[in-house]
Protein backbone atom coordinates (compact mmCIF):
# COMPACT_ATOMS: atom_id res chain seq x y z
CA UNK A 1 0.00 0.00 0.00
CA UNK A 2 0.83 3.44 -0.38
CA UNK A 3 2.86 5.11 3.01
CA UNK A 4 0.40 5.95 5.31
CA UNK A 5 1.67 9.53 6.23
CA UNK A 6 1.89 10.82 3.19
CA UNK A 7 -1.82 9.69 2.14
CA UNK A 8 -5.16 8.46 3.05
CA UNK A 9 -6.83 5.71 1.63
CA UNK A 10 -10.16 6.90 0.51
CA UNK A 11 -12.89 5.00 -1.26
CA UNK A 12 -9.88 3.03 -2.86
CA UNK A 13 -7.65 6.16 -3.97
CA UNK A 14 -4.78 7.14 -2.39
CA UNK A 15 -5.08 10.89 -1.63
CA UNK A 16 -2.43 12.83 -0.54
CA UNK A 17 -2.78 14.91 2.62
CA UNK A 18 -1.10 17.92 1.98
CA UNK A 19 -3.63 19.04 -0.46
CA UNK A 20 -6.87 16.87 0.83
CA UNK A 21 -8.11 16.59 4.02
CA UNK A 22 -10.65 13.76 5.40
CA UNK A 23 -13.09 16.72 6.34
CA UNK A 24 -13.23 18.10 3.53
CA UNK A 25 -13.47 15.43 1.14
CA UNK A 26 -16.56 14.59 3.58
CA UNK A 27 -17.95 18.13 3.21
CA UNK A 28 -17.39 17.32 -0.71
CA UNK A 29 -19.65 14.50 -0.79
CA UNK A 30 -22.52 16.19 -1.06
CA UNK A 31 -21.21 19.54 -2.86
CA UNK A 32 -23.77 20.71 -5.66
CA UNK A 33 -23.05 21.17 -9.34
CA UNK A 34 -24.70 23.69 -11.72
CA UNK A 35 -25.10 21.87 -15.38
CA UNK A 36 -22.67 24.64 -17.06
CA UNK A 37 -20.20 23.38 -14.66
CA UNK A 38 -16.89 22.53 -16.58
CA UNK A 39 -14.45 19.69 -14.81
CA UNK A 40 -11.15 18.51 -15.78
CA UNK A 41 -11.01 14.87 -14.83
CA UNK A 42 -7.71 13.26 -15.67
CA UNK A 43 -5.32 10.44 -14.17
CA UNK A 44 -2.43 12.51 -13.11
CA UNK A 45 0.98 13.46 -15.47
CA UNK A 46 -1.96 12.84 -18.03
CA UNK A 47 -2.11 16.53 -19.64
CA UNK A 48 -4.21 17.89 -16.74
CA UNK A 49 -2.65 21.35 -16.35
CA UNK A 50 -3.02 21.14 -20.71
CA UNK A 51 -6.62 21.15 -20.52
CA UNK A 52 -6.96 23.75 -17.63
CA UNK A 53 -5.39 26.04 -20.01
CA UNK A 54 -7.41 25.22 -23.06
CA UNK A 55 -10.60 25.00 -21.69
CA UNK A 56 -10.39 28.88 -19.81
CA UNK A 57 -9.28 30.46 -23.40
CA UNK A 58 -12.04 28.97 -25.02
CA UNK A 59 -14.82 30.26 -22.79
CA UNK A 60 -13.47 33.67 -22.76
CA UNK A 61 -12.75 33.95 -26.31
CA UNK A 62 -8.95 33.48 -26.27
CA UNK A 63 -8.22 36.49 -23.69
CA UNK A 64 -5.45 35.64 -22.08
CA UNK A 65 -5.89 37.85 -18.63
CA UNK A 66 -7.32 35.77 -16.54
CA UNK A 67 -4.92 32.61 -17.53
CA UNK A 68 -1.81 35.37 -17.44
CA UNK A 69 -2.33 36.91 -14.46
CA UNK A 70 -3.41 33.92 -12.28
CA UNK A 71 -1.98 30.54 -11.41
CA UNK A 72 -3.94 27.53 -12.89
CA UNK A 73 -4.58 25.36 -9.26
CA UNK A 74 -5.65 29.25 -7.93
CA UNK A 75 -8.64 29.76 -10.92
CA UNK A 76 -9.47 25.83 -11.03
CA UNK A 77 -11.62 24.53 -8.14
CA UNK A 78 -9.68 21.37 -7.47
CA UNK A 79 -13.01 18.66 -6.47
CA UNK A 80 -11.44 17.09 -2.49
CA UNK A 81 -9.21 20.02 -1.67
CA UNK A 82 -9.83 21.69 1.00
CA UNK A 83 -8.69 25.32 0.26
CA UNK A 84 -11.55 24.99 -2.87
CA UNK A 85 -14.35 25.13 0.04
CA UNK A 86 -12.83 28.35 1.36
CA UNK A 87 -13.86 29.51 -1.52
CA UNK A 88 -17.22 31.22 -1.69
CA UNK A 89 -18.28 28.71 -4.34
CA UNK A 90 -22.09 29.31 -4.97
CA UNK A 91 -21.37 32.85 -6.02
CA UNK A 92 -18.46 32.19 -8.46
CA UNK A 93 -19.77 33.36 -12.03
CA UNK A 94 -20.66 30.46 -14.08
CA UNK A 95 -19.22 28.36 -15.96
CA UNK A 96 -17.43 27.38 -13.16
CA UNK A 97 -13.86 25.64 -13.69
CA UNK A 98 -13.09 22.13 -11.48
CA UNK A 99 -10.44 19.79 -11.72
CA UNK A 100 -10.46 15.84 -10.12
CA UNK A 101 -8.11 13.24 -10.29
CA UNK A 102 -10.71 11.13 -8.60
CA UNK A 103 -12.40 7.49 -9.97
CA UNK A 104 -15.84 8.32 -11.91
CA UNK A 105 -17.63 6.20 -9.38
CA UNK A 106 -16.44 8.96 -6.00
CA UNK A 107 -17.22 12.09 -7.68
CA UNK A 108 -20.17 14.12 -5.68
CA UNK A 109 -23.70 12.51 -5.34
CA UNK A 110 -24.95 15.59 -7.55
CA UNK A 111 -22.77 14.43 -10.39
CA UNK A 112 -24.21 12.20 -11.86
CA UNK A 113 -27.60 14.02 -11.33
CA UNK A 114 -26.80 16.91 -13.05
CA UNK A 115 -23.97 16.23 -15.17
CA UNK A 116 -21.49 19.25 -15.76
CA UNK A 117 -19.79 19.07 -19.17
CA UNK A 118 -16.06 16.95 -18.55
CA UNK A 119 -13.16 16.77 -20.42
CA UNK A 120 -10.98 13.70 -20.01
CA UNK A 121 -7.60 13.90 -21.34
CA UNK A 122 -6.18 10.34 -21.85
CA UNK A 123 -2.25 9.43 -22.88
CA UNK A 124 0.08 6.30 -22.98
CA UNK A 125 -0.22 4.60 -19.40
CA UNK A 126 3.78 3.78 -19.42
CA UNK A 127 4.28 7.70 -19.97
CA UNK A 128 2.48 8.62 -17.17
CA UNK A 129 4.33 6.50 -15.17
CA UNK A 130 7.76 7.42 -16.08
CA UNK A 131 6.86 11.47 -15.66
CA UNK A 132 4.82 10.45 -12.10
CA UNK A 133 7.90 9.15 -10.84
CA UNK A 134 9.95 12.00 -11.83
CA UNK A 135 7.48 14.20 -10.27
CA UNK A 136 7.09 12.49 -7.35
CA UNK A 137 10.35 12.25 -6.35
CA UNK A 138 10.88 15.55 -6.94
CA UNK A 139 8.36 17.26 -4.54
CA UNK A 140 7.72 16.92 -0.97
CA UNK A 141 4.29 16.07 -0.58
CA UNK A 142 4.70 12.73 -2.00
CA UNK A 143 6.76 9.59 -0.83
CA UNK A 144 9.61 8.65 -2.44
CA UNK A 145 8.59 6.51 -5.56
CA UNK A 146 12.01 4.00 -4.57
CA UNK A 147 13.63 2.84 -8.15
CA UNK A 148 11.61 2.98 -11.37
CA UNK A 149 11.11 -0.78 -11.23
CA UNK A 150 9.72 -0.33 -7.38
CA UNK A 151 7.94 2.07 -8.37
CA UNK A 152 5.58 0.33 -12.19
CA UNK A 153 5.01 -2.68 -9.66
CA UNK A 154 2.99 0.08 -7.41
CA UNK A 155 1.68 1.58 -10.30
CA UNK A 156 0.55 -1.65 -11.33
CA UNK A 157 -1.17 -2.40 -8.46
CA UNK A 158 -3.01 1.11 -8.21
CA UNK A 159 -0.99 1.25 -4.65
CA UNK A 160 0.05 4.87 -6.16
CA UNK A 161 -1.46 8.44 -5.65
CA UNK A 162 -5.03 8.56 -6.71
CA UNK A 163 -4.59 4.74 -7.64
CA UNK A 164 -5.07 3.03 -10.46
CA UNK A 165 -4.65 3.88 -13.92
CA UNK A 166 -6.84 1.38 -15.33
CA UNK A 167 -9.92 1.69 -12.94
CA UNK A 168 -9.28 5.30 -13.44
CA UNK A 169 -9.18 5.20 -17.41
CA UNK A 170 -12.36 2.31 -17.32
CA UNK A 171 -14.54 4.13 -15.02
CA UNK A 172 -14.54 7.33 -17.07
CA UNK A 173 -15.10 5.66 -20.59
CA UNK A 174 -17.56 3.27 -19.41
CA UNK A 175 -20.53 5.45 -18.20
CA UNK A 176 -23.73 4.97 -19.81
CA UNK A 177 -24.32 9.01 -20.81
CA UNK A 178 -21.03 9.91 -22.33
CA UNK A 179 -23.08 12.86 -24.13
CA UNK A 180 -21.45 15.13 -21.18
CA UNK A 181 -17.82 14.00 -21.51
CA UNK A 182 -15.30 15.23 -24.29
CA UNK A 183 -12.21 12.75 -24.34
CA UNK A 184 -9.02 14.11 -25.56
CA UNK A 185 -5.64 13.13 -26.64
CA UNK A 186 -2.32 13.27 -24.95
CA UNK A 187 -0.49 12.45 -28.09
CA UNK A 188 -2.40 14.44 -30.67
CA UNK A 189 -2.09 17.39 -28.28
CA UNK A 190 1.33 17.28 -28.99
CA UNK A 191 1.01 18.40 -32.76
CA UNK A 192 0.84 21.77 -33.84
CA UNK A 193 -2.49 20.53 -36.88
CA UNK A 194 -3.88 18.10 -34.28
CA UNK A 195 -3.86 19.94 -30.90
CA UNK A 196 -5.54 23.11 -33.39
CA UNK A 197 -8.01 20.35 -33.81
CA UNK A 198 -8.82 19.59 -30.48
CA UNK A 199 -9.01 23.68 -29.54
CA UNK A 200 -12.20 23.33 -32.22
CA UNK A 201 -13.31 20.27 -30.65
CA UNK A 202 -13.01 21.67 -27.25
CA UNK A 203 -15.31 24.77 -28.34
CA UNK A 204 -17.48 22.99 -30.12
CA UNK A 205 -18.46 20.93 -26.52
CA UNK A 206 -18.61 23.68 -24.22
CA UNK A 207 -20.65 25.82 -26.83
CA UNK A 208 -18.61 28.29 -27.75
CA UNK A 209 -18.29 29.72 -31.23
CA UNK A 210 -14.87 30.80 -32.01
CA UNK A 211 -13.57 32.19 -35.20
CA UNK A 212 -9.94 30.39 -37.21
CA UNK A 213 -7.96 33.32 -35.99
CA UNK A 214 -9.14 32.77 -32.28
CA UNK A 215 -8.14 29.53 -32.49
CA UNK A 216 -5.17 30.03 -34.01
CA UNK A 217 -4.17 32.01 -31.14
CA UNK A 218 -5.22 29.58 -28.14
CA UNK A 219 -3.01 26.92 -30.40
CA UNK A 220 -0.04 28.85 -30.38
CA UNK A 221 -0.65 29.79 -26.85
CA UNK A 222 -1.20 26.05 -25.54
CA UNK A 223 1.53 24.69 -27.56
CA UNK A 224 3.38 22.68 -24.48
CA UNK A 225 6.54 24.39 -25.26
CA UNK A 226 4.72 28.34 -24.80
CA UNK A 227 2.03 26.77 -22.03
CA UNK A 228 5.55 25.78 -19.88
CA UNK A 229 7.03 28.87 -20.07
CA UNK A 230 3.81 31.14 -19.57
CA UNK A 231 3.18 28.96 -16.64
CA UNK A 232 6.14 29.03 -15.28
CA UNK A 233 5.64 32.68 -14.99
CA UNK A 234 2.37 32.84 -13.03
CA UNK A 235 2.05 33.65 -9.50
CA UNK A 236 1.90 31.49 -6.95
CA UNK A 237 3.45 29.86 -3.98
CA UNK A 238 3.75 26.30 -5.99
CA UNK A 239 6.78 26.51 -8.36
CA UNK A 240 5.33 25.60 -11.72
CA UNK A 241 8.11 23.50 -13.16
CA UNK A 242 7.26 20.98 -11.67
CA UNK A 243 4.53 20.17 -13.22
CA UNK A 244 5.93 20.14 -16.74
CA UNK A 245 8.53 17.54 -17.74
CA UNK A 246 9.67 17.20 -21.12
CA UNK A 247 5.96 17.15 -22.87
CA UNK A 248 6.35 14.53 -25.56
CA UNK A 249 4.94 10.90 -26.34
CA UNK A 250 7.09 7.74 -26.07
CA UNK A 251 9.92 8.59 -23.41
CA UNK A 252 9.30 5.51 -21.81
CA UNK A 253 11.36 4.08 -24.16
CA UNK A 254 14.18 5.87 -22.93
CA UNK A 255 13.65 4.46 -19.20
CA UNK A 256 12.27 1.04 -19.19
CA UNK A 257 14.10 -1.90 -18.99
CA UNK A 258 12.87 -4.58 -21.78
CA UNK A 259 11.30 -6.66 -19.15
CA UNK A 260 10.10 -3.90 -17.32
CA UNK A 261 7.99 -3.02 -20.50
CA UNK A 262 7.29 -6.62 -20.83
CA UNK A 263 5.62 -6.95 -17.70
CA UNK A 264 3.54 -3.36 -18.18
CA UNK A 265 2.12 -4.89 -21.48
CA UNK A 266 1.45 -8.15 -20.03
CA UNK A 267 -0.89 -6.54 -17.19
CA UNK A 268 -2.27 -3.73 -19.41
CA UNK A 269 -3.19 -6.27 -21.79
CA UNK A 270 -5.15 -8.35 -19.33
CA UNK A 271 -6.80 -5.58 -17.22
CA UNK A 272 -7.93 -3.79 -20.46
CA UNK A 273 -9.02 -6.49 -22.23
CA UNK A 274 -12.50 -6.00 -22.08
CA UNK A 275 -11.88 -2.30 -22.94
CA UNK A 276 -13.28 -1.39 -26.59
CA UNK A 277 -11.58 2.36 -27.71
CA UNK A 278 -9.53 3.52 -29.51
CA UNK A 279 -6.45 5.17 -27.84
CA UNK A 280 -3.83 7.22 -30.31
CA UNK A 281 -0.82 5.15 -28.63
CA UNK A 282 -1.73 1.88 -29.44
């Protein structure tokens, strides 16, 4: 299992405690969403920081202020954390901008009741584990990952920070009214013609008319290498860089061992087996 004091164990996720409390995540159970609600639900080191920048230049029309002049985790109401419900909440303007790492199945009862618009960013599972060890053994508020080898067996397991990929991944592709969830690519956001694609998609789901030259302009803006540095540059008391890495697909390769990457395909084929989409790495 994941150590104890840097996380709790909560409805089968491993949360850590220096950014949720078991208070709050009570107090979040029954939190209310209004329909133009718009959440980021991702695994982490999946491109959730990507969309969070998308998604708030699209609703205001590619102005850049708000996304300039204010750190992303400071304008995003992250779903679980307590510092969100400090927030006065009900009388934030809508649409209202969440973020959650957590399973489908443990978001808020009113969820699935009134369900907010989502986009899901999905990317290459052997990625994500190769940047979330870098990252976690680079910041405080998470235990030390141990080797890379130590550290896929965890991953495999879901004994790992907000747990496991594939229940993660599953749960969100699998609910029966999908009509509400917009499921973008890791991989294609990395292309200049593909990630201008997904801008349009992205307006085209939250409603929101934009003209070529607009999105033209949130393209260049969210290209990873200009969304690092502008992000880099916001305020906050979080230092930025450490939430961008390097920003491309197939690193991996570049860190696994041959059976290391044996062993990840042999579980990934079995657990997601029954799993019928197409992703862009396989």
């Amino acid at each position: 299992m994941a150590d104890p004091s840097f996380y709790h164990l909560y409805q089968g996720m491993y949360l850590p405690k220096f950014f949720h409390t078991l208070e709050a995540l009570k107090r979040w159970e029954d939190f209310t969403f209004r329909r133009d609600d718009v959440i980021v639900a991702t695994y982490p080191k999946s491109g959730t920081n990507w969309a969070l920048e998308i998604a708030p230049l699209v609703l205001s029309g590619g102005d850049p202020t708000v996304v300039n002049s204010v750190a992303t985790w400071e304008r995003t109401i992250c779903i679980g954390n307590e510092k969100a419900l400090s927030m006065d909440l009900e009388n934030l303007p809508s649409p209202r901008i969440f973020s959650t790492h957590f399973y489908y199945h443990v978001m808020p009862k009113s969820f699935y009741q009134v369900k907010p618009k989502v986009i899901n960013v999905l990317r290459n599972p052997k990625d994500i584990l190769v940047s979330a060890f870098h990252y976690y053994g680079n910041v405080e508020y998470h235990a030390n990952p141990g080797t890379l080898t130590e550290f896929l067996n965890k991953f495999l397991e879901g004994n790992v920070p907000f747990g496991s990929w594939f229940d993660h991944v599953k749960g969100w592709l699998n609910p029966e009214d999908k009509s509400h969830i917009l499921y973008l690519s890791f991989e294609e956001m990395l292309q200049a013609q593909d990630l201008r694609q997904e801008v349009r998609r992205t307006a085209e789901f939250l409603e929101k008319p934009l003209e070529e030259e607009v999105i033209d302009r949130i393209t260049d803006r969210c290209l990873f290498k200009n969304m690092k540095k502008h992000n880099n540059k916001a305020p906050s008391d979080l230092d930025h860089s450490k939430f961008f890495r390097k920003g491309i697909a197939g690193d991996w390769k570049n860190h696994l061992s041959e059976e290391d990457a044996q062993h990840f395909d042999c579980v990934y084929k079995d657990k997601m087996k029954d799993v019928h989409f197409k992703f862009a790495w396989d």
